[in-house]
C-alpha atoms as a PDB file:
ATOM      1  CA  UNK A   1     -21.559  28.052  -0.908  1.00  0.00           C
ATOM      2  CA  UNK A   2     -18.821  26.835   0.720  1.00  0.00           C
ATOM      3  CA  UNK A   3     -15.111  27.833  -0.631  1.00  0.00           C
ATOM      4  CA  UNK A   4     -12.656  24.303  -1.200  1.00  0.00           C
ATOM      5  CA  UNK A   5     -10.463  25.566   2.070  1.00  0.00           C
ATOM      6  CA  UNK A   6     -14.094  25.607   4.670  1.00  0.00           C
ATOM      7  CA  UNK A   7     -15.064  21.721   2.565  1.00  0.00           C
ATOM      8  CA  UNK A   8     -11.262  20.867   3.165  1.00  0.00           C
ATOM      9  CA  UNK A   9     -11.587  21.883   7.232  1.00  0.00           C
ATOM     10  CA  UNK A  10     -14.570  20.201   7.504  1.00  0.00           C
ATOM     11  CA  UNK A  11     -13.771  17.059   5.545  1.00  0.00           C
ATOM     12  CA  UNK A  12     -10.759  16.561   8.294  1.00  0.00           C
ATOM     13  CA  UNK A  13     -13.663  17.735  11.468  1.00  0.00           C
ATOM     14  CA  UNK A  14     -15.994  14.387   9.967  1.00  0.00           C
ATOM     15  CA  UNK A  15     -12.897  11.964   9.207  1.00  0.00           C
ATOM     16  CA  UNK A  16     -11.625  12.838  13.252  1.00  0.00           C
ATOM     17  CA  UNK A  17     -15.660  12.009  13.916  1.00  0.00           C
ATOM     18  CA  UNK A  18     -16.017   8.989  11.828  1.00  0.00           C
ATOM     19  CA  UNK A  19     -12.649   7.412  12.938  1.00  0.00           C
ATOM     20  CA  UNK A  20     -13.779   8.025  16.556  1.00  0.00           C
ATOM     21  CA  UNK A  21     -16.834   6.432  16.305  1.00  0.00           C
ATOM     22  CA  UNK A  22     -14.724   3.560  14.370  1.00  0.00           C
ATOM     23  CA  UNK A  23     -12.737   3.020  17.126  1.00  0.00           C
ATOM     24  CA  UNK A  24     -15.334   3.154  19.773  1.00  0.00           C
ATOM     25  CA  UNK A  25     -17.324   0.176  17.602  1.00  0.00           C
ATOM     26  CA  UNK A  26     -14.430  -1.986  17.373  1.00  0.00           C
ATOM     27  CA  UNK A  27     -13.416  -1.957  20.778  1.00  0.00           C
ATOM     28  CA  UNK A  28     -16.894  -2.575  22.076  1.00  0.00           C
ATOM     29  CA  UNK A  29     -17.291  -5.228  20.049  1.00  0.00           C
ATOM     30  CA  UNK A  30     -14.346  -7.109  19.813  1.00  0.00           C
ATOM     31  CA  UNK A  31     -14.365 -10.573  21.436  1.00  0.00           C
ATOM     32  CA  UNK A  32     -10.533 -11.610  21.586  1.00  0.00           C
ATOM     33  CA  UNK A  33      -7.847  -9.439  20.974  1.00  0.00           C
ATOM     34  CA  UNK A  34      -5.714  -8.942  17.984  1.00  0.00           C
ATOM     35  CA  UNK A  35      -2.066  -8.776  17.855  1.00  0.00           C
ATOM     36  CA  UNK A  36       0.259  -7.535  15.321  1.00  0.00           C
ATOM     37  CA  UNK A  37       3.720  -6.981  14.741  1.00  0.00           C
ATOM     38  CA  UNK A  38       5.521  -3.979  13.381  1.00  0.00           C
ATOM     39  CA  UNK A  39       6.963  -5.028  10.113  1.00  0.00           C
ATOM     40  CA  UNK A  40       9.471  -2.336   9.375  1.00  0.00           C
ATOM     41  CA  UNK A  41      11.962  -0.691  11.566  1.00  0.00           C
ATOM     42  CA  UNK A  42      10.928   2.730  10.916  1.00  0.00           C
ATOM     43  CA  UNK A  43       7.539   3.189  11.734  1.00  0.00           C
ATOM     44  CA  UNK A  44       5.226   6.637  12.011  1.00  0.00           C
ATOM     45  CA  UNK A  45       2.610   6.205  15.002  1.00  0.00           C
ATOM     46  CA  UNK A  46       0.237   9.079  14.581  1.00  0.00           C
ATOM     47  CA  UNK A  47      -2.619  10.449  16.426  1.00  0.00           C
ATOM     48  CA  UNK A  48      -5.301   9.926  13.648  1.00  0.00           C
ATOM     49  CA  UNK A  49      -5.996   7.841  10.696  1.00  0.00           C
ATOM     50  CA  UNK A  50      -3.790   9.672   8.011  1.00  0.00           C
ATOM     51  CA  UNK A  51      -0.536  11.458   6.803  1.00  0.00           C
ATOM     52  CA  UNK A  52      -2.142  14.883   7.385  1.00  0.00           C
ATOM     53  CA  UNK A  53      -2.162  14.027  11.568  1.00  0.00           C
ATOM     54  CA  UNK A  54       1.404  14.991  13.431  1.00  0.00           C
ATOM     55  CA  UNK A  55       3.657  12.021  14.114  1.00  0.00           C
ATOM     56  CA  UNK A  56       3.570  11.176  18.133  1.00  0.00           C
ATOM     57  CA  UNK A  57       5.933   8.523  18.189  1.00  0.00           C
ATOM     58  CA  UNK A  58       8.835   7.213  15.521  1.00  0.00           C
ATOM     59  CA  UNK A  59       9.660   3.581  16.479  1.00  0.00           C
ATOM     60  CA  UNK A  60      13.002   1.932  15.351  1.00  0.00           C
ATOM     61  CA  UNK A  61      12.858  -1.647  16.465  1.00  0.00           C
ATOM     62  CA  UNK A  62      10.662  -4.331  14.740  1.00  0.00           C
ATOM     63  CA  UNK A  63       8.350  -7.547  15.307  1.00  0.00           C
ATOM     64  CA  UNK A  64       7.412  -5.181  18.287  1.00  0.00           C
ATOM     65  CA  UNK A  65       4.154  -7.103  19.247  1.00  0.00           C
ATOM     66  CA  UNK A  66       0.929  -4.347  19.076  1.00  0.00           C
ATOM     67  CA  UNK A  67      -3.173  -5.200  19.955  1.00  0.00           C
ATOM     68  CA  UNK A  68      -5.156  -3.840  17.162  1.00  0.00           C
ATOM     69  CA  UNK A  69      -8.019  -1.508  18.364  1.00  0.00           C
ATOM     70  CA  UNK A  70     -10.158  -0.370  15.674  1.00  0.00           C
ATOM     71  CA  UNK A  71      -9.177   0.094  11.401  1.00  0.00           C
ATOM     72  CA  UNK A  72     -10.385   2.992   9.164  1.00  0.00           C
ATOM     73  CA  UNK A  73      -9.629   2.575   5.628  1.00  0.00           C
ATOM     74  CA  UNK A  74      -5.531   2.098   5.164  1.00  0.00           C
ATOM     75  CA  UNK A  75      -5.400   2.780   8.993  1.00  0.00           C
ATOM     76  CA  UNK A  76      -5.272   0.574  12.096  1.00  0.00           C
ATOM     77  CA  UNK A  77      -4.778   1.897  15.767  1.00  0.00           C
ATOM     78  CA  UNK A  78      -2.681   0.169  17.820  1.00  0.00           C
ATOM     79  CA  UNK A  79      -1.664  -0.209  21.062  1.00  0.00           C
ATOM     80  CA  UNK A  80       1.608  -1.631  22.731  1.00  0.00           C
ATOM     81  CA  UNK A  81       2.375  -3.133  25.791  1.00  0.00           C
ATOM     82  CA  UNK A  82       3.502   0.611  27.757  1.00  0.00           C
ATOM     83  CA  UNK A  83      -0.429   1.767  27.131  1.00  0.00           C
ATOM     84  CA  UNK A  84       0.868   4.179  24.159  1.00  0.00           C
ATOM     85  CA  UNK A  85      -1.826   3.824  21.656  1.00  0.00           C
ATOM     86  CA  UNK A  86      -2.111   5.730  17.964  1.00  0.00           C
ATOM     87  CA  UNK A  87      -2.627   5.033  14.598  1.00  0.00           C
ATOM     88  CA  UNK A  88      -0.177   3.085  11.825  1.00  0.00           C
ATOM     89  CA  UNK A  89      -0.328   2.746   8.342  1.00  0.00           C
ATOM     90  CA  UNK A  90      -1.176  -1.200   7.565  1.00  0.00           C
ATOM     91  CA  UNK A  91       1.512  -1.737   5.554  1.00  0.00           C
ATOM     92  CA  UNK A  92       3.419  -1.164   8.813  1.00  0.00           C
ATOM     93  CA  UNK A  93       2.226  -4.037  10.070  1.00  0.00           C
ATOM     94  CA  UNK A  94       2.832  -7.797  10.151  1.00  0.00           C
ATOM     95  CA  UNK A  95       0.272 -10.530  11.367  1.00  0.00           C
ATOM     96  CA  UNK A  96       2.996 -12.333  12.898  1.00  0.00           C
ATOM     97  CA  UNK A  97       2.127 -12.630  16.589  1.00  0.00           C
ATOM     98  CA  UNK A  98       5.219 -11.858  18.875  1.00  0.00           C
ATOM     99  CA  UNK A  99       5.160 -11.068  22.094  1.00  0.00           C
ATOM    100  CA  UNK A 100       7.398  -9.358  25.204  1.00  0.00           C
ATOM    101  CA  UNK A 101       8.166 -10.398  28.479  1.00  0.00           C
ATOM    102  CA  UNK A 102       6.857  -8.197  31.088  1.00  0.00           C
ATOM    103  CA  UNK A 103       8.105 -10.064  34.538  1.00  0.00           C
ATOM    104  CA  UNK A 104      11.782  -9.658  35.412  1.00  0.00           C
ATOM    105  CA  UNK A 105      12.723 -12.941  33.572  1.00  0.00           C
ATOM    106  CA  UNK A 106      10.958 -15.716  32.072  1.00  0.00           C
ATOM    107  CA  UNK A 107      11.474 -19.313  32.101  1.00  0.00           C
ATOM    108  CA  UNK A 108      11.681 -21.116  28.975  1.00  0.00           C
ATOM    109  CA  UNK A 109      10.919 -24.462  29.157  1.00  0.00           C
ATOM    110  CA  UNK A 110      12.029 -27.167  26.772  1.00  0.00           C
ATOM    111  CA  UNK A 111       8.500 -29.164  26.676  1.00  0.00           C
ATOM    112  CA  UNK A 112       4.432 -27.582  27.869  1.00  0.00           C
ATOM    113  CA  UNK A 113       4.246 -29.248  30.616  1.00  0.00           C
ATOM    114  CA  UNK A 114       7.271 -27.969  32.983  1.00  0.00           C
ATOM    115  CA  UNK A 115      10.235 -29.709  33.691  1.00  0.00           C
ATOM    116  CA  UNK A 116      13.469 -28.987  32.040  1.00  0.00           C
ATOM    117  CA  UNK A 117      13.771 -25.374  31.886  1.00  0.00           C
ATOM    118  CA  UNK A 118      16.402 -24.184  28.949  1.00  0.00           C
ATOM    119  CA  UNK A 119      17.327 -20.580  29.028  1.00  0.00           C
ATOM    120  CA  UNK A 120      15.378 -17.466  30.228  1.00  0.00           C
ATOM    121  CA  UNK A 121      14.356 -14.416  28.845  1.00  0.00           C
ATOM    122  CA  UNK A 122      14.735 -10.857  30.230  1.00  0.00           C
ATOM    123  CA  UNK A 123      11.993  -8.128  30.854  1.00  0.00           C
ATOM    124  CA  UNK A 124      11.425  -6.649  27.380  1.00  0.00           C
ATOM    125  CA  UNK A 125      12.991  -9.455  25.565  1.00  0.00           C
ATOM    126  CA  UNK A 126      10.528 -10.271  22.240  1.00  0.00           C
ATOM    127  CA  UNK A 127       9.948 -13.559  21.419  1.00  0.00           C
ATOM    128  CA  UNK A 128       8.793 -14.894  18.096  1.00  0.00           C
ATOM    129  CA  UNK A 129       4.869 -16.612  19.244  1.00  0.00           C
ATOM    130  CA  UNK A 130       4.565 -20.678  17.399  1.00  0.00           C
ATOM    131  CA  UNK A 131       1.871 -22.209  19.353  1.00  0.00           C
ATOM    132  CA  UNK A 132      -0.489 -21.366  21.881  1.00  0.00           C
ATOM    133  CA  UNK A 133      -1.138 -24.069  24.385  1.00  0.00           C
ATOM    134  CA  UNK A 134      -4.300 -24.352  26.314  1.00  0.00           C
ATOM    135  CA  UNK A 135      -2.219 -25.261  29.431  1.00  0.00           C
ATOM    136  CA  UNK A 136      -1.644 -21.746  29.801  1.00  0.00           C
ATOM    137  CA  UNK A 137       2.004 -22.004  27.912  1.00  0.00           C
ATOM    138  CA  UNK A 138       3.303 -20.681  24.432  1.00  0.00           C
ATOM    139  CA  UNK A 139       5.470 -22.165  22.611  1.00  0.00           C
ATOM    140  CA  UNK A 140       7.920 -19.342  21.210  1.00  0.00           C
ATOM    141  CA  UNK A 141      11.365 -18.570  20.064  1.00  0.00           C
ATOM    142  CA  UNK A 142      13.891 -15.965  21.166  1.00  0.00           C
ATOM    143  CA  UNK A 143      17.507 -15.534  19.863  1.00  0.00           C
ATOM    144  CA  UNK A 144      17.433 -19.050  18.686  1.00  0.00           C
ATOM    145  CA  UNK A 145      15.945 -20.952  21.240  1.00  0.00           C
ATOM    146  CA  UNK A 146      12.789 -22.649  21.281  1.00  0.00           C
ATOM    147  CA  UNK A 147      10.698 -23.071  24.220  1.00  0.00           C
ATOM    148  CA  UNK A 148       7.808 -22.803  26.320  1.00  0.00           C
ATOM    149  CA  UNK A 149       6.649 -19.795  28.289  1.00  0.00           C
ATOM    150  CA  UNK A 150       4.201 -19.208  31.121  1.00  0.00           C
ATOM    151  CA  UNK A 151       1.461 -17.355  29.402  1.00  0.00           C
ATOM    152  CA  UNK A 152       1.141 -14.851  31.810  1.00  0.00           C
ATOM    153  CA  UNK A 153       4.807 -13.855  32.018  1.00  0.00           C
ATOM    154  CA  UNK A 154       4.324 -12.537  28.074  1.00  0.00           C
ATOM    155  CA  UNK A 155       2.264  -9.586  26.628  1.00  0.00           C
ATOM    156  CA  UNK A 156       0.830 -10.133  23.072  1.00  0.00           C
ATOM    157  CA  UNK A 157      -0.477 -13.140  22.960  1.00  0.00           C
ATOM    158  CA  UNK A 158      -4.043 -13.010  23.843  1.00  0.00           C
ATOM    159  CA  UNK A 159      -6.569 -15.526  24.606  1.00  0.00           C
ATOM    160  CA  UNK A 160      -6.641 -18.738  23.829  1.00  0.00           C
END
């Protein structure tokens, strides 16, 4: 018979095992990636699927764009744009799609299909995503302005 402290310990040994498997199904499976947004400005990124797992990371800034990975229960695992990956509560999250710019600076262009640039956006600058264009622009929106942005030149936005 096992005492409630040896059913606790291994409770927590199959929830690490089930959310691992989880996560290993969902990213062999998935077709197109998801992205998210961080919702609140103070958010817990932890190593596993629950409050009982240690905090890794505490971020302060949101509508910072995130790829989903996999989901257990109340649970999604995320990753960002610097390859730091863990797990967030989904009420953490937002389904708005924004995005960051990952070249030095980013052109933003008043219509898809070039001409007429209007401002430009520095590395690590998050935009708010509108529109996807199949051109291989976005429309998007960043301290006001509204524009379109090479593709490419943004991380969060996925496929078309």
């Amino acid at each position: 018979m096992f005492s409630k402290k040896l059913r606790s310990l291994h409770a927590g040994v199959l929830r690490k095992i089930l959310a691992g498997i989880l996560a290993l199904a969902v990213a062999e499976h998935a077709s197109a990636a998801v992205f998210v947004s961080l919702k609140s400005s103070n958010a817990n990124l932890r190593v596993g699927p629950g409050k009982e797992y240690p905090v890794s990371w505490i971020f302060v800034k949101s509508g910072l764009p995130a790829m989903l990975t996999a989901e257990f229960e109340q649970w999604r695992k995320v990753k960002f744009a610097d390859g730091i990956e863990g797990w967030i509560h989904q009420n953490m999250i937002s389904p708005k799609n924004t995005a960051i710019v990952v070249v030095p600076y980013a052109v933003i262009y008043k219509h898809a299909s070039g001409p007429g640039p209007v401002a430009r956006a520095e590395k690590n600058v998050i935009v708010r995503v509108l529109q996807k264009d199949k051109g291989g622009r976005v429309k998007a929106e960043a301290a006001n302005i509204k524009g379109w942005i090479r593709k490419q030149d943004l991380w969060g936005v996925g496929e078309d």
